[in-house]
C-alpha atoms as a PDB file:
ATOM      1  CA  UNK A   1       0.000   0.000   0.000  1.00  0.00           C
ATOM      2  CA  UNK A   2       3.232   1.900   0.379  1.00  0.00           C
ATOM      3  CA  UNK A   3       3.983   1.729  -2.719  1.00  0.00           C
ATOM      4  CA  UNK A   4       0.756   2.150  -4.273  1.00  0.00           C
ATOM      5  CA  UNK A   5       0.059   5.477  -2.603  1.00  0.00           C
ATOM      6  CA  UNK A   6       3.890   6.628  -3.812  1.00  0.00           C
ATOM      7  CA  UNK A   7       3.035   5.355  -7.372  1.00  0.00           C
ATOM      8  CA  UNK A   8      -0.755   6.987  -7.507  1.00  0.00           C
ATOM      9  CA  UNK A   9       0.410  10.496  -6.070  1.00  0.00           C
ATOM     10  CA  UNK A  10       3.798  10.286  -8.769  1.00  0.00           C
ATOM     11  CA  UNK A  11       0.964   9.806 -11.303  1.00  0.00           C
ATOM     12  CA  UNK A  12      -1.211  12.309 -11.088  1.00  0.00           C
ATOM     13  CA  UNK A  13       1.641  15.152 -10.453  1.00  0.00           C
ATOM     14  CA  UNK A  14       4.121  14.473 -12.841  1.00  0.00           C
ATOM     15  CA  UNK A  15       2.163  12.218 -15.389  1.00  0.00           C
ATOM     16  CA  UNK A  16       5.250   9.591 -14.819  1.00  0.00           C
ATOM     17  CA  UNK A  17       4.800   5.773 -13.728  1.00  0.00           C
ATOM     18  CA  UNK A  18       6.284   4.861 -10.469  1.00  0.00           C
ATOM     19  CA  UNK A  19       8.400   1.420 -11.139  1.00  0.00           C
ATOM     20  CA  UNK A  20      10.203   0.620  -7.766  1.00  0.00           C
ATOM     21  CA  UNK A  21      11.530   2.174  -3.952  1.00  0.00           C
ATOM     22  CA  UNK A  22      14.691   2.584  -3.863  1.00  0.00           C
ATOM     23  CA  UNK A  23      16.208   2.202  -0.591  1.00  0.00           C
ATOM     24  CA  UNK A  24      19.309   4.585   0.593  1.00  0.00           C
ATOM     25  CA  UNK A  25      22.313   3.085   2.052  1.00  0.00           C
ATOM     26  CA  UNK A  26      21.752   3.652   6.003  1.00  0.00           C
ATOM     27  CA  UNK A  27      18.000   1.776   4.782  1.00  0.00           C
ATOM     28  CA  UNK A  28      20.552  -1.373   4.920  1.00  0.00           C
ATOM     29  CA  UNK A  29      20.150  -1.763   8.914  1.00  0.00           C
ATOM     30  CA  UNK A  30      16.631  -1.948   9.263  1.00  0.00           C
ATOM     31  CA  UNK A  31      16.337  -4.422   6.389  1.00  0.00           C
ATOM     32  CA  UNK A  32      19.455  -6.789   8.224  1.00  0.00           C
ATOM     33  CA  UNK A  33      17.780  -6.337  10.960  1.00  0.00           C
ATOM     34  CA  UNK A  34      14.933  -7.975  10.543  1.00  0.00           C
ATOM     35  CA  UNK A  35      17.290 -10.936   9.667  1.00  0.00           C
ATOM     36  CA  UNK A  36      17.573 -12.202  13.743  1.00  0.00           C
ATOM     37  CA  UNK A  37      13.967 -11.896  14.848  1.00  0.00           C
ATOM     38  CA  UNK A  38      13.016 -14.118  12.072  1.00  0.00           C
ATOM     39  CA  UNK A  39      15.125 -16.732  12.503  1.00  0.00           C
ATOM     40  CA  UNK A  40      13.862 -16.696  16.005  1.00  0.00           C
ATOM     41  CA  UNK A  41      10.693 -16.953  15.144  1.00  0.00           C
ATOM     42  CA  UNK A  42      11.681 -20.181  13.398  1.00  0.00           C
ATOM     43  CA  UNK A  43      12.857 -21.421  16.119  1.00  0.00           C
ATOM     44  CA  UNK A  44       9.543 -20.667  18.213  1.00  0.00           C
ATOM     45  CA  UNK A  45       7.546 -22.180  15.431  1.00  0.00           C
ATOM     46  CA  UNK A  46       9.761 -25.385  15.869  1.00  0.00           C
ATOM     47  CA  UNK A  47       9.255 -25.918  19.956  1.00  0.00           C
ATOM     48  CA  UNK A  48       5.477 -24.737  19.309  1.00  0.00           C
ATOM     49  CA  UNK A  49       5.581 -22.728  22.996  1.00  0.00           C
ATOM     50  CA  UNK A  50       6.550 -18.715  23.481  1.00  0.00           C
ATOM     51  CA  UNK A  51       8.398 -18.748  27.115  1.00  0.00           C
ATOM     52  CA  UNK A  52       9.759 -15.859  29.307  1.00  0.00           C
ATOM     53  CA  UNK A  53      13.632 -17.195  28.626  1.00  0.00           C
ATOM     54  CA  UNK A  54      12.573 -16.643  24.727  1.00  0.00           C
ATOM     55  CA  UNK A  55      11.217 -13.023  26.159  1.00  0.00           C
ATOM     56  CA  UNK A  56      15.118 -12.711  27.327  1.00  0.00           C
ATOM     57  CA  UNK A  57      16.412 -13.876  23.712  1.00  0.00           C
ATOM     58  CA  UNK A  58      13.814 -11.648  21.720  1.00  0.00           C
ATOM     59  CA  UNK A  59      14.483  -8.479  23.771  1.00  0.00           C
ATOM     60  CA  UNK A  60      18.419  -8.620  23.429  1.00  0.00           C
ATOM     61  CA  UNK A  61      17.659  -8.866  19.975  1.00  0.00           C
ATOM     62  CA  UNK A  62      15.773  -5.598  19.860  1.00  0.00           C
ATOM     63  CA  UNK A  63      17.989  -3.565  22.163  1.00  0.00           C
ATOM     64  CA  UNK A  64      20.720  -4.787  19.775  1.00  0.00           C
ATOM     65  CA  UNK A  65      19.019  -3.297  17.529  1.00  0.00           C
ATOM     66  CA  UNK A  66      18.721  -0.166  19.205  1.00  0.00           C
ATOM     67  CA  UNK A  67      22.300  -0.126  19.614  1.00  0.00           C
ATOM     68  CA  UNK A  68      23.192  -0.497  16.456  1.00  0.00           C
ATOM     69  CA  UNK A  69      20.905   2.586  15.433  1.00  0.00           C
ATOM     70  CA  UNK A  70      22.738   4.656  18.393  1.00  0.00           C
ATOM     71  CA  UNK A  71      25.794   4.481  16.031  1.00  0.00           C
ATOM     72  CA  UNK A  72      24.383   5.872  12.920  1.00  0.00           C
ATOM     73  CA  UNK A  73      24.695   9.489  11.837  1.00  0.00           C
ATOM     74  CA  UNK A  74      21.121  11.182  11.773  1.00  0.00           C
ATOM     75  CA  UNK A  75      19.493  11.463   8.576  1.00  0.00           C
ATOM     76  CA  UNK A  76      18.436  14.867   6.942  1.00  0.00           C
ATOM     77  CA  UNK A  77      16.138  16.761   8.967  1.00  0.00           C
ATOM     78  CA  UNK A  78      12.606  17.300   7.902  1.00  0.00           C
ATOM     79  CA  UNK A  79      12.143  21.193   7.469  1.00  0.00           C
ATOM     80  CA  UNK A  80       9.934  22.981  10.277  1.00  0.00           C
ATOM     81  CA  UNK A  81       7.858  24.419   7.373  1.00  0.00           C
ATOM     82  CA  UNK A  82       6.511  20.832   6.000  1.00  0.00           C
ATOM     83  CA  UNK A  83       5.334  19.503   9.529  1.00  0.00           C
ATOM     84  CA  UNK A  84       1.452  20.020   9.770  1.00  0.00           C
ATOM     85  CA  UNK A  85       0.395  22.959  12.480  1.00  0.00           C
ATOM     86  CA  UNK A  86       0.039  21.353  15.788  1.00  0.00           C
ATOM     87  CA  UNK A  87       3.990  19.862  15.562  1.00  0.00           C
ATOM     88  CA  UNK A  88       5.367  22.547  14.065  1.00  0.00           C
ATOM     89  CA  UNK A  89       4.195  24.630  16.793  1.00  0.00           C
ATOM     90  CA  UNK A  90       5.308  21.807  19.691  1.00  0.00           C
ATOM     91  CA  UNK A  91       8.924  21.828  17.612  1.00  0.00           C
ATOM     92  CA  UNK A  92       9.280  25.714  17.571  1.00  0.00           C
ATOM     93  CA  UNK A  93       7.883  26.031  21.323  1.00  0.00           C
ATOM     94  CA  UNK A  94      10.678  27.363  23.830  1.00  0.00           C
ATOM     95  CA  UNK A  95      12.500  23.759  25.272  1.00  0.00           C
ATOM     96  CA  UNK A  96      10.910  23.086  28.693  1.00  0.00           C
ATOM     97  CA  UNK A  97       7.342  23.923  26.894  1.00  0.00           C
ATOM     98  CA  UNK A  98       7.977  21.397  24.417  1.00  0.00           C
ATOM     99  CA  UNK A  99       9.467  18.531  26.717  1.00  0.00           C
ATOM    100  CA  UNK A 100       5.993  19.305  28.992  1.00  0.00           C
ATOM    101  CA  UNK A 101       3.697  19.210  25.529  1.00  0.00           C
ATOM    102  CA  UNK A 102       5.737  15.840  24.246  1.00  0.00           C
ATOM    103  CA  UNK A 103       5.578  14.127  27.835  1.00  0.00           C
ATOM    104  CA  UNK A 104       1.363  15.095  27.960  1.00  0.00           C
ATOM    105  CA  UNK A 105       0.756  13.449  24.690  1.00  0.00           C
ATOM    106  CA  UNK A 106       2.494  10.246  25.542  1.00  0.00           C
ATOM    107  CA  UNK A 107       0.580  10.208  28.965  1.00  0.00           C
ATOM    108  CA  UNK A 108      -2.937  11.305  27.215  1.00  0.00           C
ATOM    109  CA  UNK A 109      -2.106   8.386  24.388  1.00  0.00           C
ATOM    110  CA  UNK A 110      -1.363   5.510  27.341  1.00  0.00           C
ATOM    111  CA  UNK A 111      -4.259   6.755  29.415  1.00  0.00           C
ATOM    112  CA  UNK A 112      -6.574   5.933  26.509  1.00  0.00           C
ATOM    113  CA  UNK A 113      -5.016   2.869  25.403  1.00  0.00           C
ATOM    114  CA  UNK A 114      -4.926   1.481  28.653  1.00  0.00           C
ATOM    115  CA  UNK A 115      -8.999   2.971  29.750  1.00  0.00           C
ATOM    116  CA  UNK A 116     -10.535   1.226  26.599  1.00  0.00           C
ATOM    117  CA  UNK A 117      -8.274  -1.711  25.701  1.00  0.00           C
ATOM    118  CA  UNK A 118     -10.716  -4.142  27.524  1.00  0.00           C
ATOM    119  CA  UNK A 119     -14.072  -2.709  26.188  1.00  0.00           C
ATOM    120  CA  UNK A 120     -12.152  -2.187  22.379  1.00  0.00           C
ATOM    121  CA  UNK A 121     -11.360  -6.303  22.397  1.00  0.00           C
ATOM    122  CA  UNK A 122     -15.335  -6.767  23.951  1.00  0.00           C
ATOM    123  CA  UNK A 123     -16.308  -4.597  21.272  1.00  0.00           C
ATOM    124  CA  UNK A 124     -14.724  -6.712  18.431  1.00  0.00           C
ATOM    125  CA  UNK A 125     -15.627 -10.001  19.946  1.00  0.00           C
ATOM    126  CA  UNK A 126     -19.325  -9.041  19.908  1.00  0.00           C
ATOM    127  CA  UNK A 127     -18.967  -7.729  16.491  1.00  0.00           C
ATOM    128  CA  UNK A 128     -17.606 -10.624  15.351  1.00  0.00           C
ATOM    129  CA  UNK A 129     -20.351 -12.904  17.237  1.00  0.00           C
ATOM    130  CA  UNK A 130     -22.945 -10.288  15.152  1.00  0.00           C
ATOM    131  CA  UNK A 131     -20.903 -10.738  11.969  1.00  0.00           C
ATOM    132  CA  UNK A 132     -21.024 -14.396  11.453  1.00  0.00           C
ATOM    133  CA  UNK A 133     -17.336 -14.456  11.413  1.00  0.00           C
ATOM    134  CA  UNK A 134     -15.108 -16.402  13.656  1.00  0.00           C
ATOM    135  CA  UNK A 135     -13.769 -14.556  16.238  1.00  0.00           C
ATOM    136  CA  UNK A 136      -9.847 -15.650  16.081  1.00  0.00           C
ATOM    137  CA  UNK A 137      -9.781 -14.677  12.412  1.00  0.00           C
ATOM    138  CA  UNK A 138     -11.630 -10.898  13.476  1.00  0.00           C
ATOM    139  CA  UNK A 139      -9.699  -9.970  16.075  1.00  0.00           C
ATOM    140  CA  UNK A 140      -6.403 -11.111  14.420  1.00  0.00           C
ATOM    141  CA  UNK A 141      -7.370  -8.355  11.343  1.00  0.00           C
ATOM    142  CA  UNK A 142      -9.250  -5.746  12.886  1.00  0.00           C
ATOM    143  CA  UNK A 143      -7.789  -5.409  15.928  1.00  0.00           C
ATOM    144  CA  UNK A 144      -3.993  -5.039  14.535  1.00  0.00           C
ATOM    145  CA  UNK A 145      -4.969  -2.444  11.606  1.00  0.00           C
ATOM    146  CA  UNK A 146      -7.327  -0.245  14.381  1.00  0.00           C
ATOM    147  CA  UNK A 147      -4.685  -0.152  16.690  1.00  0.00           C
ATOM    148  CA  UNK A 148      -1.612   0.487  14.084  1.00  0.00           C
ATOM    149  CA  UNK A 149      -3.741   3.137  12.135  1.00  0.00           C
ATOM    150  CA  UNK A 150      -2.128   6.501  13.786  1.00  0.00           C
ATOM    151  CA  UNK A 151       1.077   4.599  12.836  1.00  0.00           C
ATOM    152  CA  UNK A 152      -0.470   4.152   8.940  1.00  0.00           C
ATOM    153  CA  UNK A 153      -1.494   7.475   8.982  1.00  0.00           C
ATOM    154  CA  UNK A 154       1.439   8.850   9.024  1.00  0.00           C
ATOM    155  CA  UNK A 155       3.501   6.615   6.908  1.00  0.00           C
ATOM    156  CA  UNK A 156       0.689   7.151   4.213  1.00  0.00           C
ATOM    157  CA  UNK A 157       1.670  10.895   4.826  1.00  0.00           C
ATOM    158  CA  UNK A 158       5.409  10.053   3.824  1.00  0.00           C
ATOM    159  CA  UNK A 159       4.620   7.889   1.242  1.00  0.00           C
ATOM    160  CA  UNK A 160       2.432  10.889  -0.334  1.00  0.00           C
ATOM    161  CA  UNK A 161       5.277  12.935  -0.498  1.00  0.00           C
ATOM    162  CA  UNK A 162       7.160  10.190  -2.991  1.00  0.00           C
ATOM    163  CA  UNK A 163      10.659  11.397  -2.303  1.00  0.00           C
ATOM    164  CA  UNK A 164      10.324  10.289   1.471  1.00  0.00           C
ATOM    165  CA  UNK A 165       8.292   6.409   0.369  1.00  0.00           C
ATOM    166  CA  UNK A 166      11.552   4.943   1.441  1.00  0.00           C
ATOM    167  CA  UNK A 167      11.070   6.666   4.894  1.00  0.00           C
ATOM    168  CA  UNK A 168       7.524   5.074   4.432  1.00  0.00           C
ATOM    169  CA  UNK A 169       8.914   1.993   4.073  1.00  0.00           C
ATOM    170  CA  UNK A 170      11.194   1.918   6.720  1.00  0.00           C
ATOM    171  CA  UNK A 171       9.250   3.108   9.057  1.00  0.00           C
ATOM    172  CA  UNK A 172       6.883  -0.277   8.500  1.00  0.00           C
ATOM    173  CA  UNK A 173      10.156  -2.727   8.668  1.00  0.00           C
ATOM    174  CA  UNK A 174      11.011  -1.003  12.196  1.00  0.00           C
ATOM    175  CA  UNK A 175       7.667  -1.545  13.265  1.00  0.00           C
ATOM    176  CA  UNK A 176       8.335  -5.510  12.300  1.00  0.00           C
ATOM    177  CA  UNK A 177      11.275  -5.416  13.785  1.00  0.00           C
ATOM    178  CA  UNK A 178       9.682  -4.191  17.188  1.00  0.00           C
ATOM    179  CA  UNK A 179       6.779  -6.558  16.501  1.00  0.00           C
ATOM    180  CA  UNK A 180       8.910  -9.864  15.767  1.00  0.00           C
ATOM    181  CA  UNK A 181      11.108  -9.320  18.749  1.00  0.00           C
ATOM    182  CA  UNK A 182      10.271  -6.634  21.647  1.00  0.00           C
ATOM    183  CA  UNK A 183       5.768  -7.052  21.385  1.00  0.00           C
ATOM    184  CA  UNK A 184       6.720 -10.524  21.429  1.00  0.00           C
ATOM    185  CA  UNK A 185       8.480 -10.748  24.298  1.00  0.00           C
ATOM    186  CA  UNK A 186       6.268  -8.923  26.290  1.00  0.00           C
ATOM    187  CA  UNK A 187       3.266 -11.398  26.125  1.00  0.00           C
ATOM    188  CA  UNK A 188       5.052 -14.337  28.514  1.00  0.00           C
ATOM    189  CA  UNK A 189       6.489 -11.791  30.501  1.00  0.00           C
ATOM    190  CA  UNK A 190       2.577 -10.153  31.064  1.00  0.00           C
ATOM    191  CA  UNK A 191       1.280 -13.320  31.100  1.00  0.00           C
ATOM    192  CA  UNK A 192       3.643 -14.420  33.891  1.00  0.00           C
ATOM    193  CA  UNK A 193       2.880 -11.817  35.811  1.00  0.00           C
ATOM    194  CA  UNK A 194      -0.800 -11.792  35.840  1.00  0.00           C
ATOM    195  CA  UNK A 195      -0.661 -15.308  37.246  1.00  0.00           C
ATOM    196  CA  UNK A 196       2.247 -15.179  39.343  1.00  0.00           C
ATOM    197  CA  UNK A 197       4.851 -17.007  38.146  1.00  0.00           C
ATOM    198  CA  UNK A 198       6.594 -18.045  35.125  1.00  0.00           C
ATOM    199  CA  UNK A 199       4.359 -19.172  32.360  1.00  0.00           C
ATOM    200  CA  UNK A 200       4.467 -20.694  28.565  1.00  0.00           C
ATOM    201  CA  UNK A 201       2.015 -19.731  25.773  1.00  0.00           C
ATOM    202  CA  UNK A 202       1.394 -23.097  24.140  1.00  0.00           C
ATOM    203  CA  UNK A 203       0.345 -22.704  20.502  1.00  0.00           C
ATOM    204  CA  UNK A 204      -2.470 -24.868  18.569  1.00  0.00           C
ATOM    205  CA  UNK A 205      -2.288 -26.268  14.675  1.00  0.00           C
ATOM    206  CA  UNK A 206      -4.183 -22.625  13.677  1.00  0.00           C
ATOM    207  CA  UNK A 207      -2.002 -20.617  15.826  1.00  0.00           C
ATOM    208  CA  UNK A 208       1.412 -22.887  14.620  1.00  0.00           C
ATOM    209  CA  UNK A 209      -0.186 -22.056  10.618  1.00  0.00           C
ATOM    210  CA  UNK A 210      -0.802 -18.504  11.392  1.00  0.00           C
ATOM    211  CA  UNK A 211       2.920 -18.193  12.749  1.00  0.00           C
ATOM    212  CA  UNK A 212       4.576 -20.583  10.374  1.00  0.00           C
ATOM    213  CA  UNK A 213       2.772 -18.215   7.457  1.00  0.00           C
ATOM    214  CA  UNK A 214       3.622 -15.109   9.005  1.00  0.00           C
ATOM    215  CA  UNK A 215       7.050 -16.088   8.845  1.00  0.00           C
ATOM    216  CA  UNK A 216       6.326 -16.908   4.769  1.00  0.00           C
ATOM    217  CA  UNK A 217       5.709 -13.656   4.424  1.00  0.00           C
ATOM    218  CA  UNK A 218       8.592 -11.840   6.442  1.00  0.00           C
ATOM    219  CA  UNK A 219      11.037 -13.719   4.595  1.00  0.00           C
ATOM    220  CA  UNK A 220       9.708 -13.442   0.930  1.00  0.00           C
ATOM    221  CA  UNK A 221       9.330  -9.009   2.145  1.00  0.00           C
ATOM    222  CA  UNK A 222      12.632  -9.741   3.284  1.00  0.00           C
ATOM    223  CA  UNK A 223      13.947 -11.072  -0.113  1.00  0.00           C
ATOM    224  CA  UNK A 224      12.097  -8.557  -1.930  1.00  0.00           C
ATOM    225  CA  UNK A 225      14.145  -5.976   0.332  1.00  0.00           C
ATOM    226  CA  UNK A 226      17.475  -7.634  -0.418  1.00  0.00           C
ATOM    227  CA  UNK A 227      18.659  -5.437  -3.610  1.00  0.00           C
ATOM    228  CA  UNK A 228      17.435  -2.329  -1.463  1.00  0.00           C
ATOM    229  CA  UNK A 229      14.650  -1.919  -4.033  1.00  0.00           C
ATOM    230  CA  UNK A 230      10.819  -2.898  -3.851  1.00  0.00           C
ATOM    231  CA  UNK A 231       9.333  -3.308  -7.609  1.00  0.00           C
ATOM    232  CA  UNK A 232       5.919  -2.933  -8.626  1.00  0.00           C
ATOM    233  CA  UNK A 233       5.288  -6.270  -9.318  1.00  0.00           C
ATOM    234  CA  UNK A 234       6.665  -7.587  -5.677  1.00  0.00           C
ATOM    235  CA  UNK A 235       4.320  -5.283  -3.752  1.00  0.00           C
ATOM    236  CA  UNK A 236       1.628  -6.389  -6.062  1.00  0.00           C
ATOM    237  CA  UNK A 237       2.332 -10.134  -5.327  1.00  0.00           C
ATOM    238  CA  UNK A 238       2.586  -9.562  -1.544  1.00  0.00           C
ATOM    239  CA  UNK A 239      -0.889  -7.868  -1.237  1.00  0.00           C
ATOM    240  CA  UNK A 240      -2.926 -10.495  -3.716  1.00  0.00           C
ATOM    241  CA  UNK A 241      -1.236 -13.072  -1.480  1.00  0.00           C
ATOM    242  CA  UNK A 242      -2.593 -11.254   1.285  1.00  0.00           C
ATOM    243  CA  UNK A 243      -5.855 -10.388   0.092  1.00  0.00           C
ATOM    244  CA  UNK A 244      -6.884 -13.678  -0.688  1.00  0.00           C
ATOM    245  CA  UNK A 245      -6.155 -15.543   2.324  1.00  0.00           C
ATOM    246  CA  UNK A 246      -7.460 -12.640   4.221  1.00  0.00           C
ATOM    247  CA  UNK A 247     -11.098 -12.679   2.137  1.00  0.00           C
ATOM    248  CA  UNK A 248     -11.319 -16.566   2.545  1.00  0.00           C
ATOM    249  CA  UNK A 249     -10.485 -16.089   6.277  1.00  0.00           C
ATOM    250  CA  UNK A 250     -14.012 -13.775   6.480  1.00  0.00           C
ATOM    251  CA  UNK A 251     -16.222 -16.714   4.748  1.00  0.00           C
ATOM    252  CA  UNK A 252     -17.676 -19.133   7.424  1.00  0.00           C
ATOM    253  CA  UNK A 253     -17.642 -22.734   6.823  1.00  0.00           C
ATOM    254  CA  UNK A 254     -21.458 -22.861   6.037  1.00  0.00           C
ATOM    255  CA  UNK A 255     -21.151 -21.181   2.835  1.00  0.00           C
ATOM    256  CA  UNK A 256     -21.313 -23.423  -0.247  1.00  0.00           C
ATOM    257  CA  UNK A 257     -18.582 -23.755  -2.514  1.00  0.00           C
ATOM    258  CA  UNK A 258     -16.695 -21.162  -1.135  1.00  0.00           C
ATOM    259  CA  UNK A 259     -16.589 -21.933   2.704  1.00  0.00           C
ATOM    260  CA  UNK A 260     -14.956 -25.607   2.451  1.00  0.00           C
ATOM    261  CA  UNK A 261     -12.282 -23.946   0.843  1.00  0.00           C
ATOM    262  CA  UNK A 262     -11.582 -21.257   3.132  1.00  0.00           C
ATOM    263  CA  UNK A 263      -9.738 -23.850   6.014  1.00  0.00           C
ATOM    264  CA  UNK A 264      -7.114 -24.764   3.117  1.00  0.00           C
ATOM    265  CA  UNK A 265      -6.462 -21.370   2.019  1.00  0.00           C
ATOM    266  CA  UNK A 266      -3.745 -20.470   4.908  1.00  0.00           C
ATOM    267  CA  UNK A 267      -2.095 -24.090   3.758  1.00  0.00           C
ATOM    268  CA  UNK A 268      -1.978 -22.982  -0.020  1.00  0.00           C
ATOM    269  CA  UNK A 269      -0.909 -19.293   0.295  1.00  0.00           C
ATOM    270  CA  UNK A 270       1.658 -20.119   3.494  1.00  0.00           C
ATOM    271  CA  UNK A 271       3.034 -22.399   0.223  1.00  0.00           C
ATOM    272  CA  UNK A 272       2.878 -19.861  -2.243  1.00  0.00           C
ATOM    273  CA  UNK A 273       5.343 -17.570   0.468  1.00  0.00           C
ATOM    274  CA  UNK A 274       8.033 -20.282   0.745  1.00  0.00           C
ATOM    275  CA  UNK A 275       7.867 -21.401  -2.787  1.00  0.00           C
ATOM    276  CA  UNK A 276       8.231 -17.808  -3.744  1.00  0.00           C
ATOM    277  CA  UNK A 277      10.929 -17.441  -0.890  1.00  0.00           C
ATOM    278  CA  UNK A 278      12.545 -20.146  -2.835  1.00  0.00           C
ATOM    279  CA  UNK A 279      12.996 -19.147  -5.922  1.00  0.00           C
ATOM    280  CA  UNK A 280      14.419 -15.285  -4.605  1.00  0.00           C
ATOM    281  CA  UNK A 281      16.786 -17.221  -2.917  1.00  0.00           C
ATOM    282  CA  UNK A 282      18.133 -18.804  -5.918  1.00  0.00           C
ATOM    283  CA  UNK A 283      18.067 -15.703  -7.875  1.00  0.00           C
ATOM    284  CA  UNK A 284      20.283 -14.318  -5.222  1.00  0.00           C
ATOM    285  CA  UNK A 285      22.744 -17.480  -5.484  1.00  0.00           C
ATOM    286  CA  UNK A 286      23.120 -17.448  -9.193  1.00  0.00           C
ATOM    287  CA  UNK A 287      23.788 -13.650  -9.285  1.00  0.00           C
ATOM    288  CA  UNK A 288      20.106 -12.551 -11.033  1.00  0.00           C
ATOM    289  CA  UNK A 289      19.539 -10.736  -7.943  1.00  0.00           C
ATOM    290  CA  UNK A 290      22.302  -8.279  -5.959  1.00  0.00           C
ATOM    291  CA  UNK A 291      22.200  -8.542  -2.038  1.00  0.00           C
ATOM    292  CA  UNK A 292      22.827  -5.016  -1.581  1.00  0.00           C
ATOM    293  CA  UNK A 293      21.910  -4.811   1.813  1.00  0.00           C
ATOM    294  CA  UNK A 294      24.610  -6.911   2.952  1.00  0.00           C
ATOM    295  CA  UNK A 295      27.493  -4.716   1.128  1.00  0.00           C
ATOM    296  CA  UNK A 296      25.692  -1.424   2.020  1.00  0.00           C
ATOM    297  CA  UNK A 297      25.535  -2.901   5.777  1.00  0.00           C
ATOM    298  CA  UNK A 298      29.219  -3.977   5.761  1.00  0.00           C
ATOM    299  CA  UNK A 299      29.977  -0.026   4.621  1.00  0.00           C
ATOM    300  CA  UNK A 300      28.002   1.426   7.640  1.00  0.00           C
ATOM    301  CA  UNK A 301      29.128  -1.243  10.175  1.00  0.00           C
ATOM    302  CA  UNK A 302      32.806  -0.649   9.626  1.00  0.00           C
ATOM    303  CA  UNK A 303      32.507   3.443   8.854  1.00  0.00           C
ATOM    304  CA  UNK A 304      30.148   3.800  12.399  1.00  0.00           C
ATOM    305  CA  UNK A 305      30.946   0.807  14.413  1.00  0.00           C
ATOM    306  CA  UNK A 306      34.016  -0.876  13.305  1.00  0.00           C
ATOM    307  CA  UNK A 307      36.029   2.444  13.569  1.00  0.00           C
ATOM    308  CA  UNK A 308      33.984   3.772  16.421  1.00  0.00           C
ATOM    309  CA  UNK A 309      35.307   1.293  18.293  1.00  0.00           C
ATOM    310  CA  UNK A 310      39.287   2.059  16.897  1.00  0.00           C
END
C-alpha cells in the first residue's frame, strides 16, 4: 500500500509511472535487521511454545538493535515548514514547553489505550459474534490495523510525499522489527505476571499455521528488500497473497462452494510464500539478484561501528 500510494500520487503530479523504492544506504540496517527476529521466530515455530527465557532472547535482539541505530549518523532533517500545524508549533515552542507538551501526549495516548483496551477487544468479539465471522480470524485483522492506524497514517503521509516512500517503508520494517522481537516478548512476561509465576504460551495447529505463514511472508518481504529496491510487481504479489487468504479467512464454513475452501487457504498461500521465498533465494545465489543490503551494511558497520570502536 506503500507503494501504491507513492506510485498513484507520482501519477497524477508528474504524469510519470512509479516502477520501484529505492532504498538509501543507512535503509541497509533496518532491512538486516529484521534478519535475527526471524530466525527466532523459526525457532519458536519449531518448539510450538513462546516462554519468558525466549522473552530474554527476543528483547536482546531488539535492544541490539537499538544499539546499532545509536551508532548511525542522523538522517536529513525534515524542514519545520513541512510539519502540519500542531507539531510545528510543539517543535518551535521554547524547550521546557515542548518537553511538557511531548511528555502530555504520551501520557494522554497511554491513558486511553490502557482505559478502553478491555471494552475495544469486547467490542470486536461481539462484532464478530454479530458478523457471522469467527472470532480468532476478526480480532487477528481488525484489531492489529485499528490499533496500528495513527502509525499508517502517518507513513501514508510520507509515502504521499514520494521522495520520502523509502522513509515510508522503513518506518513499516522497524515496526516488524519491534513486533517480531520486543511485542513478542512482552506477552510471557505479562502473562507471567498476571498469574504469578513463570508461564508458557502453548500454541495450537491454527495458531502454529498462522505463525509458520507469518514467517512466509517476512522472509519473501525480506527477499524482496534484499537489492534495497521494492518493484511494482513484488508489492503487487505480496498484497494479492494477502488479500486472498485474508477474504477466505471472512467466509464461514457454512457457505457453499466457497466456505470448504476457506480452512485450506492459509495451507496454499503459506506455500505460495516459501515457494516464492525459494525461488528469490536462488536468484540471489546465481547472481540474477544483488544482495545489496549486505554490502551497504558492511559499509556502515565498519565506517560507524568498526572504527567507532578504533
Amino acid at each position: 500500500m506503500i507503494y501504491f500510494a507513492a506510485a498513484i500520487v507520482q501519477r497524477r503530479r508528474t504524469g510519470e509511472a512509479m516502477r520501484r523504492i529505492v532504498l538509501t544506504g543507512e535503509h541497509s540496517v533496518q532491512v538486516v535487521a529484521l534478519i535475527p527476529g526471524l530466525m527466532y521466530a523459526g525457532l519458536i515455530y519449531w518448539k510450538k511454545s513462546l516462554n519468558v527465557a525466549d522473552a530474554l532472547v527476543l528483547t536482546a535482539i531488539y535492544v541490539g538493535y537499538l544499539v546499532l541505530l545509536t551508532k548511525m549518523p542522523p538522517q536529513d532533517e525534515e524542514g519545520i515548514d513541512e510539519l502540519e500545524r500542531i507539531p510545528r508549533a510543539i517543535v518551535l515552542s521554547p524547550r521546557p514547553r515542548r518537553i511538557a507538551l511531548i511528555t502530555l501526549l504520551f501520557v494522554i495516548g497511554g491513558a486511553l489505550i490502557y482505559f478502553s483496551a478491555e471494552p475495544f477487544l469486547g467490542s470486536l468479539f461481539a462484532l464478530s459474534v454479530g458478523l457471522g465471522v469467527p472470532s480468532f480470524v476478526f480480532i487477528q485483522w481488525v484489531a492489529p490495523f485499528l490499533s496500528e492506524f495513527p502509525e499508517g497514517l502517518s507513513t501514508f503521509y510520507w509515502a504521499r510525499t514520494v521522495y520520502r516512500a523509502p522513509m515510508a517503508l522503513m518506518n513499516l520494517v522497524s515496526s516488524n522489527i519491534n513486533q517480531w522481537t520486543l511485542l513478542m516478548a512482552m506477552l510471557p512476561v505479562v502473562l507471567s505476571i498476571s498469574i504469578g509465576g513463570a508461564a508458557s504460551i502453548p500454541m495450537d495447529s491454527q495458531q502454529e499455521l498462522e505463525l509458520l505463514m507469518t514467517i512466509g511472508q517476512q522472509l519473501i518481504g525480506l527477499l524482496f528488500l534484499m537489492n534495497m529496491e521494492l518493484i511494482w510487481w513484488e508489492a503487487g504479489g505480496l498484497f494479492l497473497l494477502w488479500f486472498v487468504q485474508f477474504c477466505f479467512s471472512a467466509i464461514p464454513a457454512s457457505v457453499p462452494v466457497l466456505g470448504p475452501i476457506g480452512p485450506h487457504i492459509h495451507y496454499g498461500i503459506t506455500i505460495a510464500y516459501f515457494a516464492w521465498s525459494a525461488w528469490e533465494l536462488l536468484r540471489l545465489l546465481f547472481g540474477r539478484k544483488k544482495p545489496e543490503a549486505f554490502r551497504a551494511f558492511a559499509e556502515i558497520w565498519h565506517a560507524h561501528v568498526t572504527a567507532g570502536a578504533d
